[in-house]
N, C-alpha and C. Protein backbone atom coordinates (compact mmCIF):
# COMPACT_ATOMS: atom_id res chain seq x y z
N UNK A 1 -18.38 75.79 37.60
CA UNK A 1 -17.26 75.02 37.09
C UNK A 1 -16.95 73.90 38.09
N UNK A 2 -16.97 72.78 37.62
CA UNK A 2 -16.32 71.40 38.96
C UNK A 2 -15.01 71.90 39.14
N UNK A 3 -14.89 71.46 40.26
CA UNK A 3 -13.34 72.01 41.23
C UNK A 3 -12.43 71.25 40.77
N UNK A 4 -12.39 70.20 39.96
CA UNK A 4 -11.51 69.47 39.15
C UNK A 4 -10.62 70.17 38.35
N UNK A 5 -11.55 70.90 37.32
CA UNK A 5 -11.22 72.45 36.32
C UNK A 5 -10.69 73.45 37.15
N UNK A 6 -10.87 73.73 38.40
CA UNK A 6 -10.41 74.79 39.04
C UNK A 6 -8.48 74.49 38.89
N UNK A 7 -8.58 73.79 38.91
CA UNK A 7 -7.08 72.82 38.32
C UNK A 7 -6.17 73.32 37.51
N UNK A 8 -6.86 73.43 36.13
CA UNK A 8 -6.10 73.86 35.04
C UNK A 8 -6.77 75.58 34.65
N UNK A 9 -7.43 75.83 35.36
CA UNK A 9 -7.50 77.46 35.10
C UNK A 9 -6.51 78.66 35.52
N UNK A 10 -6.15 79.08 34.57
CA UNK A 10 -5.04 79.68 34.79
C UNK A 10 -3.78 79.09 35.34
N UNK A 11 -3.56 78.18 35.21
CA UNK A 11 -2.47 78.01 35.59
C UNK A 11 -1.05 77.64 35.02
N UNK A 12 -0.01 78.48 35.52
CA UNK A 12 1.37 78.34 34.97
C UNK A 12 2.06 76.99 35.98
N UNK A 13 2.14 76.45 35.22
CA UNK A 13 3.48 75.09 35.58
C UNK A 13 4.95 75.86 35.58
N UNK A 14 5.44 75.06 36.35
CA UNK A 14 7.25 75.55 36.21
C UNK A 14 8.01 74.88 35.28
N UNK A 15 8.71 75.35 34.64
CA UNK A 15 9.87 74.86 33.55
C UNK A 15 9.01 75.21 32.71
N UNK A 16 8.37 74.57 31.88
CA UNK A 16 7.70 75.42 30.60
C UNK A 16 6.60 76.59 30.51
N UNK A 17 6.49 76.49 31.60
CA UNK A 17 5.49 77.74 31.51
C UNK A 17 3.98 77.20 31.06
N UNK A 18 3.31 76.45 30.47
CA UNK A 18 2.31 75.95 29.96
C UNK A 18 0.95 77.02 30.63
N UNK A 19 0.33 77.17 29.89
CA UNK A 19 -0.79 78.29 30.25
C UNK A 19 -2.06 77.40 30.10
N UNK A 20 -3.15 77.48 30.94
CA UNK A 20 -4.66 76.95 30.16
C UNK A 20 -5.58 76.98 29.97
N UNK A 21 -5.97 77.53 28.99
CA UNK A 21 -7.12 78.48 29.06
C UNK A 21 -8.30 78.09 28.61
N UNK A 22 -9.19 78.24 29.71
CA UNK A 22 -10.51 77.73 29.32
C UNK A 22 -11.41 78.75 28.88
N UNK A 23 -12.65 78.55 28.34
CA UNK A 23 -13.66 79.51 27.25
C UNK A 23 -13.52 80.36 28.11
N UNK A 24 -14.34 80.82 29.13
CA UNK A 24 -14.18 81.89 29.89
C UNK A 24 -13.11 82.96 30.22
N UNK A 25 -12.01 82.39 30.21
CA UNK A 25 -10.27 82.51 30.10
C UNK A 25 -10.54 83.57 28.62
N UNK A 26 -10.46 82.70 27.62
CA UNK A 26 -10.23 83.09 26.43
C UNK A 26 -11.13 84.40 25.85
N UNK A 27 -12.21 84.65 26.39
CA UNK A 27 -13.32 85.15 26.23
C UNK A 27 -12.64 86.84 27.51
N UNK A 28 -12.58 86.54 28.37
CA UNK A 28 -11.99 87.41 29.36
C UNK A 28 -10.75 88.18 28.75
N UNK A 29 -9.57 87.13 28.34
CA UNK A 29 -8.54 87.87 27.64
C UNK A 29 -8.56 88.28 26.41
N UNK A 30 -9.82 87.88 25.61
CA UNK A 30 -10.12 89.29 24.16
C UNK A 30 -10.77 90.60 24.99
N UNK A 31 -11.56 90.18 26.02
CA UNK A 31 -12.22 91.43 26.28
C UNK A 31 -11.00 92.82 27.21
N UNK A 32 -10.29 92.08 27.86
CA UNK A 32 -8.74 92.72 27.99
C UNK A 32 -8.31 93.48 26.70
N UNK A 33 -7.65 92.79 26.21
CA UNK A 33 -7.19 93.41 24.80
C UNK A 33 -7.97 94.15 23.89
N UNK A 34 -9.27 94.29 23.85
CA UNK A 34 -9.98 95.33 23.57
C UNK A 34 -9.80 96.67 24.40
N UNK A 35 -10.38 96.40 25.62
CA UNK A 35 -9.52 97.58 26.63
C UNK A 35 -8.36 98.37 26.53
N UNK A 36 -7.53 97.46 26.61
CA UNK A 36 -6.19 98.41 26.00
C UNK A 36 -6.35 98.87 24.66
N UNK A 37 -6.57 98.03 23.67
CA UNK A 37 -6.77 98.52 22.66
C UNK A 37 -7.97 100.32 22.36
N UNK A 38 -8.53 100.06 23.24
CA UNK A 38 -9.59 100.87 23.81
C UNK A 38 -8.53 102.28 24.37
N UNK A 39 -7.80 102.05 25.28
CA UNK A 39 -6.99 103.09 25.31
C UNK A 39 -6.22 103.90 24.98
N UNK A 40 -6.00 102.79 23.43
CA UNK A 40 -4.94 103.52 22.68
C UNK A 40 -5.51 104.19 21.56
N UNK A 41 -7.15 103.98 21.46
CA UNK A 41 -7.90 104.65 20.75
C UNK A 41 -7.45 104.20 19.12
N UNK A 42 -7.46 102.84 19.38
CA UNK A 42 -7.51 101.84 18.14
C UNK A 42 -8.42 101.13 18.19
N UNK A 43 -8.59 100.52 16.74
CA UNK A 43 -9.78 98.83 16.54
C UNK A 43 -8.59 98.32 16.05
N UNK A 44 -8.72 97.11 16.54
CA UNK A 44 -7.90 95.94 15.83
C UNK A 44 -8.73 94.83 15.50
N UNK A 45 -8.36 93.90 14.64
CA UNK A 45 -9.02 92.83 14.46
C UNK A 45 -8.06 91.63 14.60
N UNK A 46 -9.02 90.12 14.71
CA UNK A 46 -8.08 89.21 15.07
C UNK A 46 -8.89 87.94 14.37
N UNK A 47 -8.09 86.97 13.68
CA UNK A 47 -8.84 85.99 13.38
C UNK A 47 -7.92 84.77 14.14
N UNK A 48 -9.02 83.99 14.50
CA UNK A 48 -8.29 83.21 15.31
C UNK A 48 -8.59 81.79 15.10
N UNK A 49 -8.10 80.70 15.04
CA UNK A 49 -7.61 79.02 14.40
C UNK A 49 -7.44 78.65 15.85
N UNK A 50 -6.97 77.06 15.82
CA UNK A 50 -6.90 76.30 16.79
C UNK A 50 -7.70 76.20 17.78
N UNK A 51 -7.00 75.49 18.97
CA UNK A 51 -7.71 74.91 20.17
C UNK A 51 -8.38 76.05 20.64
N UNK A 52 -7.97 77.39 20.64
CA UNK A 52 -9.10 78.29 20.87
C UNK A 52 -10.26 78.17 20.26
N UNK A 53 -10.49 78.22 18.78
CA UNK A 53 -11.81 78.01 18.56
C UNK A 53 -12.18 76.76 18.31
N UNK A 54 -11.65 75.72 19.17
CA UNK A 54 -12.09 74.29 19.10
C UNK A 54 -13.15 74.77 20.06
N UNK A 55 -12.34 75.28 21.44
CA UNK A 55 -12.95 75.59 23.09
C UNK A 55 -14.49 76.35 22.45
N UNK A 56 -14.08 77.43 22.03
CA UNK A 56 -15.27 79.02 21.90
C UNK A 56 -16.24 78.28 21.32
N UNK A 57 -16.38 77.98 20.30
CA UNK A 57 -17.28 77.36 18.93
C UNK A 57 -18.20 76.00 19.00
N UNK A 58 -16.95 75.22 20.02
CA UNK A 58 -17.78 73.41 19.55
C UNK A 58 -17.54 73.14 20.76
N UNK A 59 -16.86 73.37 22.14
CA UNK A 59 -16.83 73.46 23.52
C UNK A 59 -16.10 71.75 23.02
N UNK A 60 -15.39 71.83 22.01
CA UNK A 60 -14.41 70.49 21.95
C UNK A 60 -13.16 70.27 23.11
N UNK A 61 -12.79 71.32 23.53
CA UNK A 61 -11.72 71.21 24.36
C UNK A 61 -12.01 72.05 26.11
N UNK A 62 -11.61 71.43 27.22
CA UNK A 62 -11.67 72.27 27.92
C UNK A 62 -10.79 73.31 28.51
N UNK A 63 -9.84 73.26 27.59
CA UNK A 63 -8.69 74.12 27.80
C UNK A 63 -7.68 74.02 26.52
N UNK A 64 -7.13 74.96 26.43
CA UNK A 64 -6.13 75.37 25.27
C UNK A 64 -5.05 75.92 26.18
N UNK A 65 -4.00 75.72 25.32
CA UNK A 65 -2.39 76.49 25.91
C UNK A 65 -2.32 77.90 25.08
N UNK A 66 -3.01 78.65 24.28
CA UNK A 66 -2.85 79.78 24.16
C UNK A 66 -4.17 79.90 22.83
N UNK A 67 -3.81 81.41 22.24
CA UNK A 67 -4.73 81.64 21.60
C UNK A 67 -3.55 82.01 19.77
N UNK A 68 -4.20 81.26 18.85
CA UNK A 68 -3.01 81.41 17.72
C UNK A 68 -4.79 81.70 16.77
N UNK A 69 -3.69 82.97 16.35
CA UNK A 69 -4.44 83.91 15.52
C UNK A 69 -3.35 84.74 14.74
N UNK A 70 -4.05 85.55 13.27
CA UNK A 70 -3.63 86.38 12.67
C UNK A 70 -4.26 87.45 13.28
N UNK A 71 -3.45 89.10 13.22
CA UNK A 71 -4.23 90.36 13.77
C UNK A 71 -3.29 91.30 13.03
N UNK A 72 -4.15 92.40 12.76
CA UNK A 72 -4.06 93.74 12.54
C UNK A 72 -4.75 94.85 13.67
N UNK A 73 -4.15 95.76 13.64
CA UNK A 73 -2.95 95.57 13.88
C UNK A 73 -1.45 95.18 14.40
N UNK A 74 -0.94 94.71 14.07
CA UNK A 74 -0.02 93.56 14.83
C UNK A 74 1.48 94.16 15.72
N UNK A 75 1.78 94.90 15.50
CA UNK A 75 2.79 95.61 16.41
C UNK A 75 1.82 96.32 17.65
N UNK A 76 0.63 96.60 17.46
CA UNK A 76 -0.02 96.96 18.50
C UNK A 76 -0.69 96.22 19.35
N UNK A 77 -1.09 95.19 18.55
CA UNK A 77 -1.55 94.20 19.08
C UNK A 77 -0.65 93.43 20.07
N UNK A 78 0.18 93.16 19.70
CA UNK A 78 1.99 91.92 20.27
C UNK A 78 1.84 93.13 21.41
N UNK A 79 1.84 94.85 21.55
CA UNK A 79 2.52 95.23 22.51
C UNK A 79 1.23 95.18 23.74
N UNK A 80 -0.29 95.22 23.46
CA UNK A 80 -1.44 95.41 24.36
C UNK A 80 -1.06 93.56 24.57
N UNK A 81 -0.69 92.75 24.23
CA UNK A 81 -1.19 91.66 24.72
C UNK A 81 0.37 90.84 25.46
N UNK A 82 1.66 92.02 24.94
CA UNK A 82 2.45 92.11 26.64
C UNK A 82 2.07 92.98 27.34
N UNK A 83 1.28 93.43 27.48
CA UNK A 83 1.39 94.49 28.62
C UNK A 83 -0.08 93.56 29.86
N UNK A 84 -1.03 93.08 28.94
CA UNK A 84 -1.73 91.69 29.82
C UNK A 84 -1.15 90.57 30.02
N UNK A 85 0.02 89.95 29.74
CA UNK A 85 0.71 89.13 30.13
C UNK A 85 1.49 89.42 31.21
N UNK A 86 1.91 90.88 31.33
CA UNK A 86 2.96 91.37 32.30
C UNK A 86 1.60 91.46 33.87
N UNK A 87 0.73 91.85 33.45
CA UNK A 87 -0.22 92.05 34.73
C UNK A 87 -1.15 91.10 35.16
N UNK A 88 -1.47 90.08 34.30
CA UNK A 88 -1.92 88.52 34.63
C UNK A 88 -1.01 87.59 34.83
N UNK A 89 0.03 87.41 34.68
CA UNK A 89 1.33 86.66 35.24
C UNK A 89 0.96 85.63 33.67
N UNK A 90 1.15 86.01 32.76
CA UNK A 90 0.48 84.84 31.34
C UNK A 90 2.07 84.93 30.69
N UNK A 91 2.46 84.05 29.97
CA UNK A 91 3.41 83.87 29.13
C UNK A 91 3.35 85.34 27.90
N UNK A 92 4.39 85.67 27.71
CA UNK A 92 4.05 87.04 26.52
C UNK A 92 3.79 86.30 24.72
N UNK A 93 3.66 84.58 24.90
CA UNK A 93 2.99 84.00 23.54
C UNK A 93 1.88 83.77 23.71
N UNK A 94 0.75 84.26 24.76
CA UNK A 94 -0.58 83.67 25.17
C UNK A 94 -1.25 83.77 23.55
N UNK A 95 -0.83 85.27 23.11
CA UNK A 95 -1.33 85.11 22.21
C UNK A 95 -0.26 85.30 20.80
N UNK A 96 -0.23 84.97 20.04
CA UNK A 96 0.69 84.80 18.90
C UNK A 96 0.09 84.14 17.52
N UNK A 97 0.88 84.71 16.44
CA UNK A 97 0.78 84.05 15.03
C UNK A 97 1.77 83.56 14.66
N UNK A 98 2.09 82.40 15.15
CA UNK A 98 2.87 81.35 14.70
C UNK A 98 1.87 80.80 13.98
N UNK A 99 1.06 80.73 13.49
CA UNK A 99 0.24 79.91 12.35
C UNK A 99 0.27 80.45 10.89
N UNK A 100 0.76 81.87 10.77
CA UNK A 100 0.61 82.84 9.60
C UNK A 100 1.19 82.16 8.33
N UNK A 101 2.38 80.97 8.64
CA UNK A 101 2.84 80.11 8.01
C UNK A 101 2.18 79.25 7.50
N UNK A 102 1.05 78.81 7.84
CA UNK A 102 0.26 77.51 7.38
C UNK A 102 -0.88 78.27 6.66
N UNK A 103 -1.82 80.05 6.49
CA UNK A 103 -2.67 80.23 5.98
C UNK A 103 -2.51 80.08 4.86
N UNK A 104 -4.04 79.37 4.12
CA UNK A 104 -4.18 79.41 2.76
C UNK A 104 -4.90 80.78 2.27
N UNK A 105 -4.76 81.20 1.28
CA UNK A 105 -5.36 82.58 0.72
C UNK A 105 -6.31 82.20 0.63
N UNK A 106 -7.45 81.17 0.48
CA UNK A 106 -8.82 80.86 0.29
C UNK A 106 -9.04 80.80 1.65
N UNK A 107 -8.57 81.34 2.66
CA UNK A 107 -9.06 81.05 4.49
C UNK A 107 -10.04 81.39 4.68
N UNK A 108 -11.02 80.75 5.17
CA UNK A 108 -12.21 80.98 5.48
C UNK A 108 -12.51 81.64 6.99
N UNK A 109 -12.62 82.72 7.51
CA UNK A 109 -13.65 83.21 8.92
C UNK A 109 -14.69 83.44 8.99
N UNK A 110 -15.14 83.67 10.10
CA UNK A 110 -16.56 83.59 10.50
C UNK A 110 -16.94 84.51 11.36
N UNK A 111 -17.66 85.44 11.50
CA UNK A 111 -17.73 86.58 12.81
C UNK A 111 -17.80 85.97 14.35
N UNK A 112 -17.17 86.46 14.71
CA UNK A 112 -17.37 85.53 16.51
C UNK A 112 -18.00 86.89 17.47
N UNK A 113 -17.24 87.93 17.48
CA UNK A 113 -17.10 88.91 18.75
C UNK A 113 -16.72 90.04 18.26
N UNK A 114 -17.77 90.89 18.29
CA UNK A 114 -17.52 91.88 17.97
C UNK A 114 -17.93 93.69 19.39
N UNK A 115 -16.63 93.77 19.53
CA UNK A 115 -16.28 94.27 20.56
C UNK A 115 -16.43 96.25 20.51
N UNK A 116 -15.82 97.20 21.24
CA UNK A 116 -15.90 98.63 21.07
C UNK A 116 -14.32 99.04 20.12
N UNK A 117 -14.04 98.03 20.52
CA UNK A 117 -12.15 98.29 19.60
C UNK A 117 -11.54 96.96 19.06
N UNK A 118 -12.51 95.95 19.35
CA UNK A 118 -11.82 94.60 18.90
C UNK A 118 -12.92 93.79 18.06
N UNK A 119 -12.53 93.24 17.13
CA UNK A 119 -13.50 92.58 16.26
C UNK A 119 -12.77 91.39 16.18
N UNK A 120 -13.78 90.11 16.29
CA UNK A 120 -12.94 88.86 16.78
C UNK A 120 -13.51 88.04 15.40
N UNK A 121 -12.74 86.84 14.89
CA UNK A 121 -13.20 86.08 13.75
C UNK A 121 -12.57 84.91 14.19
N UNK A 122 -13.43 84.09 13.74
CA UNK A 122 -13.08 82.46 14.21
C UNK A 122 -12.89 81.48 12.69
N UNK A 123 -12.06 80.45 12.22
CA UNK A 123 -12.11 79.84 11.41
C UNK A 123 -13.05 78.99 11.23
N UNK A 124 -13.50 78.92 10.26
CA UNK A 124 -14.93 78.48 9.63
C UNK A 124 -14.42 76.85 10.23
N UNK A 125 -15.50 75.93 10.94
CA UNK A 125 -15.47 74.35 10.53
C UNK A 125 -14.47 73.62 9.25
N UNK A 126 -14.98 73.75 8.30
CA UNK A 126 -14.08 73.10 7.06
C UNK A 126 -12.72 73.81 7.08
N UNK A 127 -12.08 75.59 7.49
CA UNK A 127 -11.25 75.51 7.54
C UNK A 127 -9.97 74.98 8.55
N UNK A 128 -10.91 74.97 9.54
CA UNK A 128 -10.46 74.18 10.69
C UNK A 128 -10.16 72.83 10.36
N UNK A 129 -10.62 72.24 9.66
CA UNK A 129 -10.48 70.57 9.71
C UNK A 129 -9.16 70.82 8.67
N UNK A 130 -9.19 71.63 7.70
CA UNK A 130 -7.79 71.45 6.69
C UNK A 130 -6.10 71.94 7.61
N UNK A 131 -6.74 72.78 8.25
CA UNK A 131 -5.41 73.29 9.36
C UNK A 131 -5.38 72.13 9.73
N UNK A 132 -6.22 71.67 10.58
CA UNK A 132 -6.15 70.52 11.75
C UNK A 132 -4.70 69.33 10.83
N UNK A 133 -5.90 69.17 9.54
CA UNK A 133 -4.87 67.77 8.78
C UNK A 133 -3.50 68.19 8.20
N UNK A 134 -3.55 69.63 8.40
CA UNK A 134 -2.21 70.11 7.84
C UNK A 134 -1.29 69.87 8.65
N UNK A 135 -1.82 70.34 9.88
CA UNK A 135 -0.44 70.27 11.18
C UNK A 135 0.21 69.31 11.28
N UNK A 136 -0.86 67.62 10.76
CA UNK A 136 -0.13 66.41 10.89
C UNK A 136 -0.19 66.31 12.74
N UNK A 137 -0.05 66.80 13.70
CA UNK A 137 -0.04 66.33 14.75
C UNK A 137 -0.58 65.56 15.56
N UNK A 138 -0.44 64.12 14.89
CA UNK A 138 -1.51 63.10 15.05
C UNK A 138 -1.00 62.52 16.48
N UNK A 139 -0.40 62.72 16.74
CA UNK A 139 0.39 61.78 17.98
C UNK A 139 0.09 63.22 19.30
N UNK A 140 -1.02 63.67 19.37
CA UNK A 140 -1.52 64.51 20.22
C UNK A 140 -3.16 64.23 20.22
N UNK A 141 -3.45 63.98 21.21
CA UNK A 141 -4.91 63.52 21.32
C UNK A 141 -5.66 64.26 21.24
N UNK A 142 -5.56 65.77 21.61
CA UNK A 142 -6.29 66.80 21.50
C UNK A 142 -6.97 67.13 19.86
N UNK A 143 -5.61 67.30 19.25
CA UNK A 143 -5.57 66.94 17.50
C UNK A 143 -6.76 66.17 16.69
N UNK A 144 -6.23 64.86 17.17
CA UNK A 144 -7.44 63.87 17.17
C UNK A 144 -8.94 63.72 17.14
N UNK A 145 -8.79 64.66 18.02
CA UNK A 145 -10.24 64.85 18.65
C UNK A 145 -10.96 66.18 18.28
N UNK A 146 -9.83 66.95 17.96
CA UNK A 146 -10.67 67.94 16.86
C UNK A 146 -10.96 67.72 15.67
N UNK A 147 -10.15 66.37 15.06
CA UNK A 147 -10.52 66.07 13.56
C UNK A 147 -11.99 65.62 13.65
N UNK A 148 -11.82 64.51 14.83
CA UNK A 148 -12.72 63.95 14.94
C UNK A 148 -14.68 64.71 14.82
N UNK A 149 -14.44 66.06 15.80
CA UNK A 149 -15.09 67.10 16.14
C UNK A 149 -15.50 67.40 14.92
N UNK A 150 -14.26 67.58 14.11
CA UNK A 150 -14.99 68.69 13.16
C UNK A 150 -15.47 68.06 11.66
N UNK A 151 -15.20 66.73 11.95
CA UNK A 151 -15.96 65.43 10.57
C UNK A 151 -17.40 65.52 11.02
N UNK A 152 -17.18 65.68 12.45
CA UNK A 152 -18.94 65.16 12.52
C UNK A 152 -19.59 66.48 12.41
N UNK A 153 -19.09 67.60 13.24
CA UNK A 153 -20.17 68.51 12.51
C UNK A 153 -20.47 68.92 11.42
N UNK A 154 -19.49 68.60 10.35
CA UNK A 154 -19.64 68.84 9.00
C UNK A 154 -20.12 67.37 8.30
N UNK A 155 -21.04 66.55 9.22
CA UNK A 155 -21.39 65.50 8.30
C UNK A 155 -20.69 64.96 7.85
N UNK A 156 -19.79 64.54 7.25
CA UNK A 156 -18.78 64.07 6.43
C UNK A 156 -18.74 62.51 6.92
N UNK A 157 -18.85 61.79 6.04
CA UNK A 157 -18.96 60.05 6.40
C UNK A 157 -17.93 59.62 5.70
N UNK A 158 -16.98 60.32 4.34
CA UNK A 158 -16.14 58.97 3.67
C UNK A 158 -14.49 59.99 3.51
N UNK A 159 -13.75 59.47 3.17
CA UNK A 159 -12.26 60.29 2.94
C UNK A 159 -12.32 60.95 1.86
N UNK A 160 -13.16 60.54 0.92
CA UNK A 160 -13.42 61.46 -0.41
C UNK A 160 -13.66 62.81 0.12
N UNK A 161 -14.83 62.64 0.81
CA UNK A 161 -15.68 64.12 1.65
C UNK A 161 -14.80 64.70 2.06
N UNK A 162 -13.92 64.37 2.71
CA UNK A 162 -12.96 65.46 4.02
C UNK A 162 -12.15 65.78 2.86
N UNK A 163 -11.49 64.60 1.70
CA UNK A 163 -10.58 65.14 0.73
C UNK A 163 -11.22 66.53 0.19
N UNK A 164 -12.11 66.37 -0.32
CA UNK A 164 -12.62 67.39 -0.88
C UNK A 164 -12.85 69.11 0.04
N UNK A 165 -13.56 68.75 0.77
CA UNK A 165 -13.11 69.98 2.28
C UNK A 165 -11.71 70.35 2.30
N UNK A 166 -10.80 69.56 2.27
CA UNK A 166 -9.17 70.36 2.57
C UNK A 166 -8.94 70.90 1.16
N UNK A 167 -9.29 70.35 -0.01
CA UNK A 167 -8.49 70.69 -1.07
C UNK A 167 -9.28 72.21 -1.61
N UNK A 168 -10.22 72.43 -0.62
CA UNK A 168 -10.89 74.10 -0.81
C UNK A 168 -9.87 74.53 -0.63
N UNK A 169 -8.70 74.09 0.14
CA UNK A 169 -7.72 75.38 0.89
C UNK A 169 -6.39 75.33 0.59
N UNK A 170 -6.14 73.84 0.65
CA UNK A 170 -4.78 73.44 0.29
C UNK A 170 -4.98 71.91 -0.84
N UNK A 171 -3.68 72.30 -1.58
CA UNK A 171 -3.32 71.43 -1.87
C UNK A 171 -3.43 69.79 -1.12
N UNK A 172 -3.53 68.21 -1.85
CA UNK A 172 -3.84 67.38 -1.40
C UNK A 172 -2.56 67.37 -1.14
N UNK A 173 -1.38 67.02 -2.37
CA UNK A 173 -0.06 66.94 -1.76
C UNK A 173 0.48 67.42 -0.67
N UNK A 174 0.07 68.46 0.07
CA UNK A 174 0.84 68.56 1.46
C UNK A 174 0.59 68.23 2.65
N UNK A 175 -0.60 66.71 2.20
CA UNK A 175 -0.96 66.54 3.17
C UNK A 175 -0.84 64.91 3.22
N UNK A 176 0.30 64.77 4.53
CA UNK A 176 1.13 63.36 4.87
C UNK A 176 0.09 61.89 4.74
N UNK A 177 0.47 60.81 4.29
CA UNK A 177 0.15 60.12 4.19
C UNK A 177 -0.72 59.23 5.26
N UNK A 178 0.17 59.20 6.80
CA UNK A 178 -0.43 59.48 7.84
C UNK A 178 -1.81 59.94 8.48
N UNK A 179 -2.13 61.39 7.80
CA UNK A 179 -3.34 61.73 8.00
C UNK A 179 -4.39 61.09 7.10
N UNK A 180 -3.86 61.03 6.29
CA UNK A 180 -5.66 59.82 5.93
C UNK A 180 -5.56 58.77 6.40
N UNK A 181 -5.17 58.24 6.61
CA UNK A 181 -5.04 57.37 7.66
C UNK A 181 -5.60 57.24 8.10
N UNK A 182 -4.95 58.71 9.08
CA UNK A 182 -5.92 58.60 10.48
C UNK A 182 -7.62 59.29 10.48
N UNK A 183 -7.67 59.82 9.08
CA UNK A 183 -9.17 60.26 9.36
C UNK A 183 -9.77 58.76 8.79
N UNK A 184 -8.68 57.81 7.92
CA UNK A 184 -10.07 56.62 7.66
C UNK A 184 -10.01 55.74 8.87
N UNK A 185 -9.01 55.69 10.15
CA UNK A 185 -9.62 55.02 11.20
C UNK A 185 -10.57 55.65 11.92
N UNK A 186 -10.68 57.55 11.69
CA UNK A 186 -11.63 57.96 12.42
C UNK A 186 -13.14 57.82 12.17
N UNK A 187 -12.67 57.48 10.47
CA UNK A 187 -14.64 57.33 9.82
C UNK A 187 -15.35 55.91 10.17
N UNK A 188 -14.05 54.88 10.21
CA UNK A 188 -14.24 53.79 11.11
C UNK A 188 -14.90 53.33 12.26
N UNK A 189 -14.66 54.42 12.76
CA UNK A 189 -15.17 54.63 14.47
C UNK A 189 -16.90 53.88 14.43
């Protein structure tokens, strides 16, 4: 790793707490949470969206501020992944489903990691790009650059194309005017 990265690994800032986790990071703290999970003589599963599987999948990012996923089981899950927050010094949202709000019932995963008590799933490319345009969070560069990421690995050259990719999942209407936009300055590029 360049000593540059040694930078943002692991590390908590003061006042917000900001966490950052790079592949290795992310990869380390499922294999944690299997462990415990391991102790409690459970399997859980986890599907997981965002800058995490920007990092894992397309090595688009070199760090993420946490890991946002759906899991079952989830009261067990929330309590094995405070009890690694309490002993890695990590925020107790490292990992969280604040996204459970935005899934479409057509969600697409993909097998990532499959563990002794943890089975890991990553969002498919195309569903990634419809989250991505859902969030609207265009005024974040990271954002940006995963749209960007995930047009090109899916080929996609015109706004019709990507239209068609999101509307597998969601509706066109809920998606701001703004974002085409910004994917037709990105096809621009």
């Amino acid at each position: 790793m360049p000593k540059f990265m040694e930078t943002f690994k692991n590390t908590v800032t003061f006042g917000a707490a900001e966490l950052r986790l790079t592949k290795d990071d992310i990869i380390h703290y499922l294999e944690l949470l299997n462990e415990e999970l391991c102790l409690k003589d459970i399997v859980g599963e986890l599907s997981m969206v965002g800058g995490a599987v920007m990092s894992l999948c397309y090595d688009a990012r070199l760090v993420t501020k946490d890991i946002d996923a759906i899991f079952e089981p989830k009261m067990i899950i929330y309590e094995c992944a405070k009890i690694i927050a309490h002993k890695y010094n990590l925020p107790e949202d490292w990992l969280n489903d604040g996204v459970k709000g935005f899934l479409s019932e057509n969600a697409k995963f993909n097998k990532y990691l499959e563990l002794s008590n943890l089975r890991v799933h990553v969002a498919s490319p195309e569903y990634m790009l419809a989250l991505k345009c859902l969030s609207s969070r265009l005024d974040n560069l990271d954002e940006l650059e995963d749209i960007k990421t995930l047009i090109k690995i899916l080929g996609l050259k015109s706004l019709e194309q990507v239209c068609d990719v999101i509307t597998k999942f969601y509706p066109i209407q809920r998606f701001l005017p703004k974002t085409q936009y910004a994917i037709m300055e990105i096809l621009d590029e």
